[in-house]
Protein backbone atom coordinates (compact mmCIF):
# COMPACT_ATOMS: atom_id res chain seq x y z
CA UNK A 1 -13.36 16.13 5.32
CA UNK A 2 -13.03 16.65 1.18
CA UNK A 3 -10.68 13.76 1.04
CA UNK A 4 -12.40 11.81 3.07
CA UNK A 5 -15.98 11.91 1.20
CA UNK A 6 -13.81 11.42 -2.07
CA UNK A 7 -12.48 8.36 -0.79
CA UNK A 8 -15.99 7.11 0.04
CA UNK A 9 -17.38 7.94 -3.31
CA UNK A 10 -14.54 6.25 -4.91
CA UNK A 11 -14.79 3.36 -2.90
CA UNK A 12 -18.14 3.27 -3.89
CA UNK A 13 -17.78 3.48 -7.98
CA UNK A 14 -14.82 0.54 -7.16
CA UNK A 15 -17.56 -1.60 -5.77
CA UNK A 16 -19.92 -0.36 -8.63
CA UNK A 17 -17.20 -1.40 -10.82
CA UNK A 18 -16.94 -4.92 -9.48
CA UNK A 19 -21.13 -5.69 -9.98
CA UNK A 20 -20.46 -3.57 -13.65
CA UNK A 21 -17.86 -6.16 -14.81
CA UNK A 22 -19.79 -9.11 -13.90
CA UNK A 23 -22.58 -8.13 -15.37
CA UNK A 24 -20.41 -6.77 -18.76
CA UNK A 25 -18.83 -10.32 -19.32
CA UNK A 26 -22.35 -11.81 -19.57
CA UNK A 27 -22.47 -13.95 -22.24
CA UNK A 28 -19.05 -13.32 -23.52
CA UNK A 29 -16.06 -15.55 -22.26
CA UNK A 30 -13.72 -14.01 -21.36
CA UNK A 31 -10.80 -14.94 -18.94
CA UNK A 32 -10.17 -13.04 -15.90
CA UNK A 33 -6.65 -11.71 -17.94
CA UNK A 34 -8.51 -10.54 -20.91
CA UNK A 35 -11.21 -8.36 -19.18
CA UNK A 36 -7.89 -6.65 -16.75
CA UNK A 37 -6.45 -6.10 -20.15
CA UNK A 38 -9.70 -5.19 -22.03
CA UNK A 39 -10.48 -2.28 -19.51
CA UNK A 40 -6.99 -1.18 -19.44
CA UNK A 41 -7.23 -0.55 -23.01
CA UNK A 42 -10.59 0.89 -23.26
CA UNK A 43 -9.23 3.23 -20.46
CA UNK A 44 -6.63 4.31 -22.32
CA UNK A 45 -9.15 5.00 -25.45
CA UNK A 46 -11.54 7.27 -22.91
CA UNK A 47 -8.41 9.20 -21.81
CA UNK A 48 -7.00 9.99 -24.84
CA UNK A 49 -9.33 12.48 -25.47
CA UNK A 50 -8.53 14.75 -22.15
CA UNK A 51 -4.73 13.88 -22.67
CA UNK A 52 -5.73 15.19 -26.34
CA UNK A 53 -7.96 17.92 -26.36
CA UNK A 54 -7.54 18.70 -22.91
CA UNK A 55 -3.68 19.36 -23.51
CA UNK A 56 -2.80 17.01 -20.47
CA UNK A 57 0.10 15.87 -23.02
CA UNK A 58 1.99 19.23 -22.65
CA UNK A 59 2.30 17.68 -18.64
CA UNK A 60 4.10 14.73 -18.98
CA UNK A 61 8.25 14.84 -19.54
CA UNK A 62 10.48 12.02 -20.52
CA UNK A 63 12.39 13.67 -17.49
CA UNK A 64 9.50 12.34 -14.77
CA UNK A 65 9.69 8.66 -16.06
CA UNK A 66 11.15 7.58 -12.34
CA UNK A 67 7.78 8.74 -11.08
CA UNK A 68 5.51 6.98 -13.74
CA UNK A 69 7.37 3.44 -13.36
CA UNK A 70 7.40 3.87 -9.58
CA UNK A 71 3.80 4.28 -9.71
CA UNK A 72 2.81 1.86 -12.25
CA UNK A 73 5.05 -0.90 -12.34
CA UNK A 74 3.65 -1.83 -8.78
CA UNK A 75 0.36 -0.95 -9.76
CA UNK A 76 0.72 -3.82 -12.85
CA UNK A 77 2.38 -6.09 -11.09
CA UNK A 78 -0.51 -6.03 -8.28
CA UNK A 79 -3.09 -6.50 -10.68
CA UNK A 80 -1.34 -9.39 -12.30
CA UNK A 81 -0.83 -11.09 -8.93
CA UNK A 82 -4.91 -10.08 -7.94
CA UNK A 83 -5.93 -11.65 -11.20
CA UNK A 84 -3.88 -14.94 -10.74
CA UNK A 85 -5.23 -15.16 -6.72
CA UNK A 86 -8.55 -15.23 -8.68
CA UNK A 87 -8.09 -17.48 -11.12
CA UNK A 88 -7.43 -20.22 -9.01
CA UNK A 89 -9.68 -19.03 -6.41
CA UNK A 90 -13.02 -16.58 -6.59
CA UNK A 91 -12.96 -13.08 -6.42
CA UNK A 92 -15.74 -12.83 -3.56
CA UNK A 93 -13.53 -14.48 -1.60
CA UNK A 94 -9.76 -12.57 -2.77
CA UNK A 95 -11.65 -9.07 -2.84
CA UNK A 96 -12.22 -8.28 0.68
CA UNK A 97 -8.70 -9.35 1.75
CA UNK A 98 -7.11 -6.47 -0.15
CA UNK A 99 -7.87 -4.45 2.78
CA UNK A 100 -4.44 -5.91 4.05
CA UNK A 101 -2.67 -3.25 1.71
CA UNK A 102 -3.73 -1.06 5.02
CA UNK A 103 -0.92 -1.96 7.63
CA UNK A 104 1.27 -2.37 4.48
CA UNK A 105 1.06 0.82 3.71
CA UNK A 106 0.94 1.88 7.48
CA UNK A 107 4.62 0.35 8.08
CA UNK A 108 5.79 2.51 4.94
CA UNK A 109 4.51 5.62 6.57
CA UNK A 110 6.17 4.87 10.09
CA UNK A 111 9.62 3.45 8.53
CA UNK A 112 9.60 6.07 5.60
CA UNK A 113 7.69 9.02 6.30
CA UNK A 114 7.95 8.93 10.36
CA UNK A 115 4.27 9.35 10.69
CA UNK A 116 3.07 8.00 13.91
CA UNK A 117 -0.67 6.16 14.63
CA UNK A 118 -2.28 5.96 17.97
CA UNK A 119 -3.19 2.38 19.78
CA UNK A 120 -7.16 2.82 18.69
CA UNK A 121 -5.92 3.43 14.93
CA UNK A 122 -4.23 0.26 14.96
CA UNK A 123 -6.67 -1.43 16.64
CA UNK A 124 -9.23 -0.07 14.01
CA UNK A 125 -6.65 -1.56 11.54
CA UNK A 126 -6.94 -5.22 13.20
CA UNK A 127 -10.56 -5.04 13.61
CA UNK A 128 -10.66 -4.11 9.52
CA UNK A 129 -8.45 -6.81 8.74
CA UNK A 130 -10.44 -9.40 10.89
CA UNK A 131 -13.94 -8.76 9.19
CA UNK A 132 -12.42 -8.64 5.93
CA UNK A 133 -11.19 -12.22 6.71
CA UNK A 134 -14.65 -13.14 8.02
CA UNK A 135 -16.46 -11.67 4.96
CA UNK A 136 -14.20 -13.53 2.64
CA UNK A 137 -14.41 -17.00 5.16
CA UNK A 138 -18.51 -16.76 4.25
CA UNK A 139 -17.31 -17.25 0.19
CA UNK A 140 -14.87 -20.09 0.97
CA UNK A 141 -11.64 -21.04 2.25
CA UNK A 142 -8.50 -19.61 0.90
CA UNK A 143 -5.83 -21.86 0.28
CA UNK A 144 -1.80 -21.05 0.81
CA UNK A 145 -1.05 -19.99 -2.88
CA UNK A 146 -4.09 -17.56 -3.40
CA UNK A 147 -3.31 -16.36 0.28
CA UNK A 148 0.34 -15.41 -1.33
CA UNK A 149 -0.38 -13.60 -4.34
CA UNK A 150 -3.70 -11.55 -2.43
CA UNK A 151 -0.62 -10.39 0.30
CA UNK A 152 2.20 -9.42 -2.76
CA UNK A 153 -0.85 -7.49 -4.72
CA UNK A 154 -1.99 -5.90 -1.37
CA UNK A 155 1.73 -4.73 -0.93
CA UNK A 156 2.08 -3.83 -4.75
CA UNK A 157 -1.02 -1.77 -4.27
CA UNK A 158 0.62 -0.19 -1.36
CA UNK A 159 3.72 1.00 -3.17
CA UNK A 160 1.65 2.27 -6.04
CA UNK A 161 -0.57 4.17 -4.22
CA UNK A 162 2.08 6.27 -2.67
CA UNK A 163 3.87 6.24 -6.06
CA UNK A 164 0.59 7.94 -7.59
CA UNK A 165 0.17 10.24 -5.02
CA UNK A 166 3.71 11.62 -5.42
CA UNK A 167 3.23 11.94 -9.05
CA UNK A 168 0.39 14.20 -8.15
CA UNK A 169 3.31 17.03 -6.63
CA UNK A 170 4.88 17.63 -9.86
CA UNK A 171 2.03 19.89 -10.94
CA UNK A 172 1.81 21.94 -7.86
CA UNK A 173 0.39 25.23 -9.86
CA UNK A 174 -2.70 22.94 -10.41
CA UNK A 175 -5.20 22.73 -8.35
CA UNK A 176 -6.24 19.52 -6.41
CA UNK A 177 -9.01 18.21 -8.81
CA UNK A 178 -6.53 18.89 -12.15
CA UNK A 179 -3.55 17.35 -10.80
CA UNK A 180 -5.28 14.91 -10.41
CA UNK A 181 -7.18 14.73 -13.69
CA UNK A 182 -3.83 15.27 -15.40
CA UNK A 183 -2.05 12.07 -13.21
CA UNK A 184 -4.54 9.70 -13.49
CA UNK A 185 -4.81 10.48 -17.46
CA UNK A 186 -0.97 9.92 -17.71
CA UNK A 187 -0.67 6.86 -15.90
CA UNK A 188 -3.66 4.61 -17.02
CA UNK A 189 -2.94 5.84 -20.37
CA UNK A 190 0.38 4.59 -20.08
CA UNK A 191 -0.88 1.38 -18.77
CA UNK A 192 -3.20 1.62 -21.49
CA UNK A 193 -0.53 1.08 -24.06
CA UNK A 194 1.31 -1.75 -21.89
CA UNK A 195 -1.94 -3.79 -22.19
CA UNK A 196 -2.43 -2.99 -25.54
CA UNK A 197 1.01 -4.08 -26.65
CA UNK A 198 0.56 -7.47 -24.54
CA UNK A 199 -3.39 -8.03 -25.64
CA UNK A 200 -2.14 -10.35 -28.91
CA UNK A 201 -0.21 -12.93 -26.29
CA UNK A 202 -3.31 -13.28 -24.37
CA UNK A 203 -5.69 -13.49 -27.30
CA UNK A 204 -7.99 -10.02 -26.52
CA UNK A 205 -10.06 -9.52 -29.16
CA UNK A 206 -10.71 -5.41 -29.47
CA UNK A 207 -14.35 -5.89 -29.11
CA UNK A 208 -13.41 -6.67 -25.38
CA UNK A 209 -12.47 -3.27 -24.66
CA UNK A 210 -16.36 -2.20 -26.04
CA UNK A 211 -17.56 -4.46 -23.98
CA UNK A 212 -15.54 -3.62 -20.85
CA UNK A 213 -16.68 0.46 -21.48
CA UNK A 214 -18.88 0.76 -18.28
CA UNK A 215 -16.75 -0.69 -16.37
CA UNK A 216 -14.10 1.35 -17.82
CA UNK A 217 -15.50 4.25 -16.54
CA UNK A 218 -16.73 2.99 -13.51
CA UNK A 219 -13.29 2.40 -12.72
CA UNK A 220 -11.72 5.63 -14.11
CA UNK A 221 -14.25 7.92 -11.64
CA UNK A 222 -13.76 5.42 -9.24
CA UNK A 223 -9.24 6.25 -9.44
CA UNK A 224 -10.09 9.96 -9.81
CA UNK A 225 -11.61 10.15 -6.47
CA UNK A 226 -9.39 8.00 -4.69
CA UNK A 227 -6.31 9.59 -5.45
CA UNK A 228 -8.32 13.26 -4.46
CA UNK A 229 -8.54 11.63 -1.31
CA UNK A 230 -4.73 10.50 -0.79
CA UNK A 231 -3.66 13.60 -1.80
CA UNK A 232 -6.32 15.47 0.52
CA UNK A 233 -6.08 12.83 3.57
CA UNK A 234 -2.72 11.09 3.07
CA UNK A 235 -2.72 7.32 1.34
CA UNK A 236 -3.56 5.68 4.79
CA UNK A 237 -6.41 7.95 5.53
CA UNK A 238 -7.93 7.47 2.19
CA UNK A 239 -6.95 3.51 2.15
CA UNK A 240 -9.12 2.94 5.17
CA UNK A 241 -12.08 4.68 4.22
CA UNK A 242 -11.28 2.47 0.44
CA UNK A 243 -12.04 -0.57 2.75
CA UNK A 244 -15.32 -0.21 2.93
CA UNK A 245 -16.00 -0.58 -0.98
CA UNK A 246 -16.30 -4.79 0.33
CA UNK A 247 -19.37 -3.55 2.48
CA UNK A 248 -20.76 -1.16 -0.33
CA UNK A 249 -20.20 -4.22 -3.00
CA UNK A 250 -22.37 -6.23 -0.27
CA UNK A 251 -24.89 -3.76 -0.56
CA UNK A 252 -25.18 -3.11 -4.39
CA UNK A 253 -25.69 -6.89 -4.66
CA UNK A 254 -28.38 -6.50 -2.19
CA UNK A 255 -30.23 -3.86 -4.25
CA UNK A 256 -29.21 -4.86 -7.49
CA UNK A 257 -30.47 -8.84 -6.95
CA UNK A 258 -33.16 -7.65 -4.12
CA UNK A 259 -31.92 -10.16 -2.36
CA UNK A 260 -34.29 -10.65 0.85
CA UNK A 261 -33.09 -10.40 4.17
CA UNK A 262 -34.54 -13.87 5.52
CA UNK A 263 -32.89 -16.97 7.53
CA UNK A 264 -33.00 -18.69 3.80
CA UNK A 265 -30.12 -16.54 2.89
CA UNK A 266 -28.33 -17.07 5.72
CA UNK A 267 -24.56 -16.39 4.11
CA UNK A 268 -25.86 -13.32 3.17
CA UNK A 269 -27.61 -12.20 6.08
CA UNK A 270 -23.78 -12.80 7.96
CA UNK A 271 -22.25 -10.53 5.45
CA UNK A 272 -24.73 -8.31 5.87
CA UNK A 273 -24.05 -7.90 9.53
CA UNK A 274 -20.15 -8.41 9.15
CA UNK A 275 -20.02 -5.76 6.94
CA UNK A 276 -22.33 -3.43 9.61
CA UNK A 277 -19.34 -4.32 11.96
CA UNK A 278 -17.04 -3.11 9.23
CA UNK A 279 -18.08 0.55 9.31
CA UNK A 280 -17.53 0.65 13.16
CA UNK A 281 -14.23 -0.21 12.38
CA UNK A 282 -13.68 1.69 9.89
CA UNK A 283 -15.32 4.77 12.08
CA UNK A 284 -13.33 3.99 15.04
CA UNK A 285 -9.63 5.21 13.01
CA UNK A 286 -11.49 8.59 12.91
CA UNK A 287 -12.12 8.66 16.48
């Protein structure tokens, strides 16, 4: 039940994180490249202080860099195939259809790990995919080439997220919470240092990262408890709960704009209901 309350909370500082960088790049223009690569980097400037003074350093080992490319080098090459989906498209429409990563990562545990899901789990996992598709339709239409690179980032995510979780085992005398700590302060510094080293081809000015800083650590508390909860649950457990962070986004915006539940606001008052339908869904994996 641990797991699965971290992966709620994390879903819900993902969707947090989502409103955060909106509201961040406010006046500043920034491309949808330069903020990935602006967080990244501020990331990597938080962590160094528990990979620091923390010791988290004395963890990592040359010998382990199978693990850290296995987990990251999906993880990168999702984000960069996310970011493009929403550059020529919109990210209220790309966001909810990363729920697909779901019976991606579902095959890998049948083929790969012989785990076995009953007929209502993957009927929970159609029912999830179909809102998500009806939550994005109310944003717009997705075209072929968007529809591409949302599927290979959904799949990239996949990989990564069992490629994290792995990592996690090498510390085994830590406990849950500190393995953790100590893997996700490893990778996204690493990927911290990628971005930094590719920030002059894209033109990132430093004062991106300050600017990105909430939504830095928005998204680092937001990684934390996720990967508690696939280590806890199992990726696939955690992943579904993670698909509700399109619902919780839904409601932030609701709050945060005090947006009015009225006929007026009719695309609004759909997602509101969609996304109602969407924890049944979600609830009926668990049942």
């Amino acid at each position: 039940m641990f797991g699965i309350i971290a992966s709620f909370i994390g879903a819900f500082f993902q969707a947090l994180n989502y409103f955060v960088t909106q509201v961040s790049q406010r006046g500043h223009n920034y491309s949808a490249t330069q903020i990935l690569i602006a967080i990244h980097i501020c990331m990597a400037v938080i962590l160094a202080f528990p990979l620091i003074f923390l010791g988290y350093w004395q963890y990592f080992s040359f010998s382990d860099y199978e693990l850290l490319l296995r987990a990251n080098i999906p993880y990168l090459l999702g984000q960069f195939l996310l970011f493009s989906a929403i550059r020529i498209s919109d990210s209220s429409i790309v966001s909810p259809l990363l729920v697909l990563k779901i019976p991606a990562i579902a095959l890998v545990s049948i083929f790969i790990f012989h785990s076995e899901l009953s007929t209502i789990q993957w009927l929970s996992i159609a029912i999830i995919i179909y809102l998500a598709y009806s939550i994005s339709s109310t944003s717009g239409k997705l075209d072929i080439k968007p529809a591409l690179f949302v599927l290979g980032a959904s799949i990239c995510y996949g990989f990564s997220d069992i490629g994290i979780t792995e990592y996690t085992k090498l510390y085994p005398q830590l406990s849950v919470t500190e393995s953790t700590m100590v893997t996700v302060t490893i990778n996204y510094f690493f990927c911290g240092v990628v971005m930094l080293i590719v920030a002059p081809m894209f033109k990132v000015p430093l004062s991106a990262a300050y600017h990105m800083k909430w939504s830095a650590v928005t998204w680092i508390v937001g990684v934390v408890l996720l990967v508690i909860g696939f280590k806890i649950s199992g990726v696939l457990e955690a992943n579904v709960i993670q698909s509700l962070r399109g619902v919780l986004g839904v409601l932030i915006s609701f709050v945060a704009l005090r947006i009015p539940l009225n006929k007026e606001n009719g695309v609004w008052m759909t997602k509101f209901k969609l996304s109602l339908l969407m924890v049944g869904g979600v609830g009926l994996f668990y049942s």
